[in-house]
Protein backbone atom coordinates (compact mmCIF):
# COMPACT_ATOMS: atom_id res chain seq x y z
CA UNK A 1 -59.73 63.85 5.55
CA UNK A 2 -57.94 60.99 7.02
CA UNK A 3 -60.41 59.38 10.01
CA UNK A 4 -57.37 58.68 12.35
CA UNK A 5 -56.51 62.46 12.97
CA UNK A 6 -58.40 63.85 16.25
CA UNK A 7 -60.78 66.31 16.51
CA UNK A 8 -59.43 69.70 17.19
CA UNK A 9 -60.46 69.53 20.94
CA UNK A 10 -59.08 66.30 21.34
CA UNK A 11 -61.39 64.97 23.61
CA UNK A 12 -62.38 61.48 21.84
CA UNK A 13 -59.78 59.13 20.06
CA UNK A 14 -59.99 57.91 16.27
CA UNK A 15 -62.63 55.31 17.64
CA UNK A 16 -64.78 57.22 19.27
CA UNK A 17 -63.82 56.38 22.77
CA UNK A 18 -62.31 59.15 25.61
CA UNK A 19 -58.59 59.23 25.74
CA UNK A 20 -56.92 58.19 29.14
CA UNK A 21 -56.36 60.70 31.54
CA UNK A 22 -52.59 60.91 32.95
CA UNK A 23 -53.83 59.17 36.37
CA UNK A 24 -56.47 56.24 35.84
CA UNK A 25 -58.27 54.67 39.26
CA UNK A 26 -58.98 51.31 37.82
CA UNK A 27 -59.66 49.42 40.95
CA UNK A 28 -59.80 49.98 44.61
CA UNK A 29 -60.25 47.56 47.76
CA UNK A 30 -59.27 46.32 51.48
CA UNK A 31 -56.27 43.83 50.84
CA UNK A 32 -56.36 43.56 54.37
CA UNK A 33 -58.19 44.52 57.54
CA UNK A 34 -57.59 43.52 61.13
CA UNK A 35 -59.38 44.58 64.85
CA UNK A 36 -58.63 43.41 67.92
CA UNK A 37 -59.65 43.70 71.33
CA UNK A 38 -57.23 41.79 73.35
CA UNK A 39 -58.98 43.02 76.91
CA UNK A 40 -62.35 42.13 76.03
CA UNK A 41 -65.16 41.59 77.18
CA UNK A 42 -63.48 43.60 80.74
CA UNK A 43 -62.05 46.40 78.37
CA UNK A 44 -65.60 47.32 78.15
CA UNK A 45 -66.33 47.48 82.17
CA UNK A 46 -63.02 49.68 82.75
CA UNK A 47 -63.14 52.41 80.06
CA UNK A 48 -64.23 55.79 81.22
CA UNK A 49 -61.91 58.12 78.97
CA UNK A 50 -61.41 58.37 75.45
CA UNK A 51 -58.41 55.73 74.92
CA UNK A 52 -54.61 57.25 73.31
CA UNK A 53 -54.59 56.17 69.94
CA UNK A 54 -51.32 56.27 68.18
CA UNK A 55 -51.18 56.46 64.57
CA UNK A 56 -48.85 54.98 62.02
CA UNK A 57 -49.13 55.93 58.44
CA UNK A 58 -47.29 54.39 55.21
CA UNK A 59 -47.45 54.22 51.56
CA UNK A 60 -46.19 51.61 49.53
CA UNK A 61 -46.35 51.81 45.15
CA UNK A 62 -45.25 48.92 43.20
CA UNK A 63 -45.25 48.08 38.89
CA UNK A 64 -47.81 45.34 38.49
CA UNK A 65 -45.36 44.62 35.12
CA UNK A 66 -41.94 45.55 35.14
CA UNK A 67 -41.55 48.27 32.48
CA UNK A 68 -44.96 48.88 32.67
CA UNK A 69 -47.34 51.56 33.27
CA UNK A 70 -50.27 49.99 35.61
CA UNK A 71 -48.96 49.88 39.70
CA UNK A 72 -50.36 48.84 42.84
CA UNK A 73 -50.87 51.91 45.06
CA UNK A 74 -51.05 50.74 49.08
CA UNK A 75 -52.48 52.97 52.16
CA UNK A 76 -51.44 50.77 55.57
CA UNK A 77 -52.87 52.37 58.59
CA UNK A 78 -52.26 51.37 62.02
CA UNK A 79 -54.41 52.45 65.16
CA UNK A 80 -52.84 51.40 68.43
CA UNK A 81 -55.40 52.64 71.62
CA UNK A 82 -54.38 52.84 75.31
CA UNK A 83 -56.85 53.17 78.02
CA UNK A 84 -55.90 53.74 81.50
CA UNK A 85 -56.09 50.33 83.59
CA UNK A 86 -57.41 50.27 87.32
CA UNK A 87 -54.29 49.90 88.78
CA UNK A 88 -53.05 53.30 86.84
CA UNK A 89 -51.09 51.46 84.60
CA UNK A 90 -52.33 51.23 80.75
CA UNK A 91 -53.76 48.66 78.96
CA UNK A 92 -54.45 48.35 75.34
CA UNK A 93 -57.78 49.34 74.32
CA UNK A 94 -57.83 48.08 70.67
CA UNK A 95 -55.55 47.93 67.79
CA UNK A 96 -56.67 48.24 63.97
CA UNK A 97 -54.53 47.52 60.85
CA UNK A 98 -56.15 48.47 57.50
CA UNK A 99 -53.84 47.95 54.32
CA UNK A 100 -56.15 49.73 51.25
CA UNK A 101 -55.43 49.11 47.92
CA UNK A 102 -55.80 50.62 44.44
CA UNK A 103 -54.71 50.27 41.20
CA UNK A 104 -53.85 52.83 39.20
CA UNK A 105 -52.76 53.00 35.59
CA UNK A 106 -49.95 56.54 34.59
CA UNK A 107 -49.70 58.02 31.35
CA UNK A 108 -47.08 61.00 32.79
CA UNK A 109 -43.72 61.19 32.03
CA UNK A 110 -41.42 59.33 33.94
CA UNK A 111 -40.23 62.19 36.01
CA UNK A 112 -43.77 62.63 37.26
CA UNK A 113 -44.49 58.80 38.34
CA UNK A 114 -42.82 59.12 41.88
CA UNK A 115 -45.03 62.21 43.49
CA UNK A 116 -47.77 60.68 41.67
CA UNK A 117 -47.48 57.19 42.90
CA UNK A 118 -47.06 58.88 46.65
CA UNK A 119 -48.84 62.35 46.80
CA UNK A 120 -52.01 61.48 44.07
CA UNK A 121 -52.72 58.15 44.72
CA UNK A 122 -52.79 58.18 48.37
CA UNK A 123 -54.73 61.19 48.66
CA UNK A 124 -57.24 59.69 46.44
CA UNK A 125 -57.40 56.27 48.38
CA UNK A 126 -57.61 57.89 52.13
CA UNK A 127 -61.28 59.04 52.25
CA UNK A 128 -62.31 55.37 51.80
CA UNK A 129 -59.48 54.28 53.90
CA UNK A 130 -60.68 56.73 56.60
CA UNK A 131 -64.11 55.49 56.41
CA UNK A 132 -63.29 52.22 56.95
CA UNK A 133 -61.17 52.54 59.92
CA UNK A 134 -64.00 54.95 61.64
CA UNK A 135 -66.69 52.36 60.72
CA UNK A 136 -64.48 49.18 62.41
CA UNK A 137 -63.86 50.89 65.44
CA UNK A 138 -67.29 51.97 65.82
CA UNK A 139 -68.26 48.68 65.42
CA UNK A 140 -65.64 47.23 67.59
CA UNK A 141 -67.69 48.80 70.49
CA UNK A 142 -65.50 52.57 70.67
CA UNK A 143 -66.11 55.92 69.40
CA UNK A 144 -65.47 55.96 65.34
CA UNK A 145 -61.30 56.89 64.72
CA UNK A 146 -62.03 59.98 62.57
CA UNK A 147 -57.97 60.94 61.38
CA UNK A 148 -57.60 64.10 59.77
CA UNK A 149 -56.83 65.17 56.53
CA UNK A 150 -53.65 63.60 55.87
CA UNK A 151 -50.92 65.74 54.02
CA UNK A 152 -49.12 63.40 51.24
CA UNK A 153 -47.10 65.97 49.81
CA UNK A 154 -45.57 66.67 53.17
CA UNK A 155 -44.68 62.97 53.78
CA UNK A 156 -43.51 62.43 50.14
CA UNK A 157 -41.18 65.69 50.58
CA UNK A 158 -39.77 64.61 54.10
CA UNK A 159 -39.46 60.93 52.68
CA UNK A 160 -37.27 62.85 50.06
CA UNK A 161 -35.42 64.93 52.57
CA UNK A 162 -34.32 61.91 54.52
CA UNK A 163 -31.96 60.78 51.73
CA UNK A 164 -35.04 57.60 51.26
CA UNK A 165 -34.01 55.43 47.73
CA UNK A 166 -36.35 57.29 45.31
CA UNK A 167 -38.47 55.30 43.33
CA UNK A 168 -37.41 53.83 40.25
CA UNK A 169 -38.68 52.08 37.63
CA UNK A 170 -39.25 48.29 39.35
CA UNK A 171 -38.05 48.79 42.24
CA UNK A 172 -40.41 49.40 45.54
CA UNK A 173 -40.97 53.03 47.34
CA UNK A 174 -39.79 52.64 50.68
CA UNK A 175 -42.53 53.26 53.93
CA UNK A 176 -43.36 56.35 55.11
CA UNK A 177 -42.29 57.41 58.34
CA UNK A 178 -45.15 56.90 61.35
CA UNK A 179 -47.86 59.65 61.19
């Protein structure tokens, strides 16, 4: 018996170790992160509702190598709150802008890379996204931003829908429209 055949179950490789899975999570973090408070300190003296908070939502996937298999996976969120001024006008309450990152490596079939690079990856990346964003707001002096469940599938399919340039090979998935 030759040692390089696998075991019937194929769960472990010639050498002993675990084959890769067809989506790896190799690394995750904040490439950037950014809260403002442009009325402040008097922001804080005036608020008495909730503020507005708009949303804007986008996904970005890129090849680390061209031709290769390993691609840099990017959540941007943007959180733009209104508060109602004194003199009934509005003023802007805060504004946060989180861009998380991870990178993930594919082992699929090239049809498969596109709704994995937007649909997957995402929806693994946005509970630590979401944390983040309720945690800086909270600490920026407002109640925690707590978004909801976020469905990828939906945005990937009306990305699709809106004749967007599919992604291919090397070249970069085009943004998401605003949540």
């Amino acid at each position: 018996m030759s040692d390089t055949q696998l075991p019937p179950d194929n769960t472990t490789a010639p050498n002993g170790a675990v084959p890769p899975g067809p989506l790896l999570l190799n690394l995750q973090y904040t490439k950037d992160l950014s809260f403002e408070v442009p009325g402040a300190p008097e922001i804080f003296a005036t608020l008495r509702e909730q503020p507005r908070i708009d949303l804007a939502l986008d996904v970005q996937a890129r090849p680390l190598q061209q031709g290769g298999n390993v691609y840099e996976v990017e959540l941007q969120i943007r959180a733009d709150a209104q508060a109602p001024a004194p003199n009934g006008t509005t003023q802007p309450a805060f504004i946060a802008e989180l861009s998380y990152c991870g990178i993930f490596t594919l082992n699929v079939e090239p049809n498969l890379v596109e709704p994995l690079l937007l649909v997957e990856c995402p929806r693994l990346l946005f509970p630590f996204a979401r944390n983040i964003l309720a945690d800086v707001t909270r600490d920026g002096g407002f109640p925690p931003v707590m978004l909801s469940p976020i469905d990828f599938v939906a945005l990937w399919q009306s990305r699709r829908g809106q004749g967007d340039a599919q992604f291919q090979g090397g070249a970069p998935v085009p943004p998401l429209a605003s949540a």
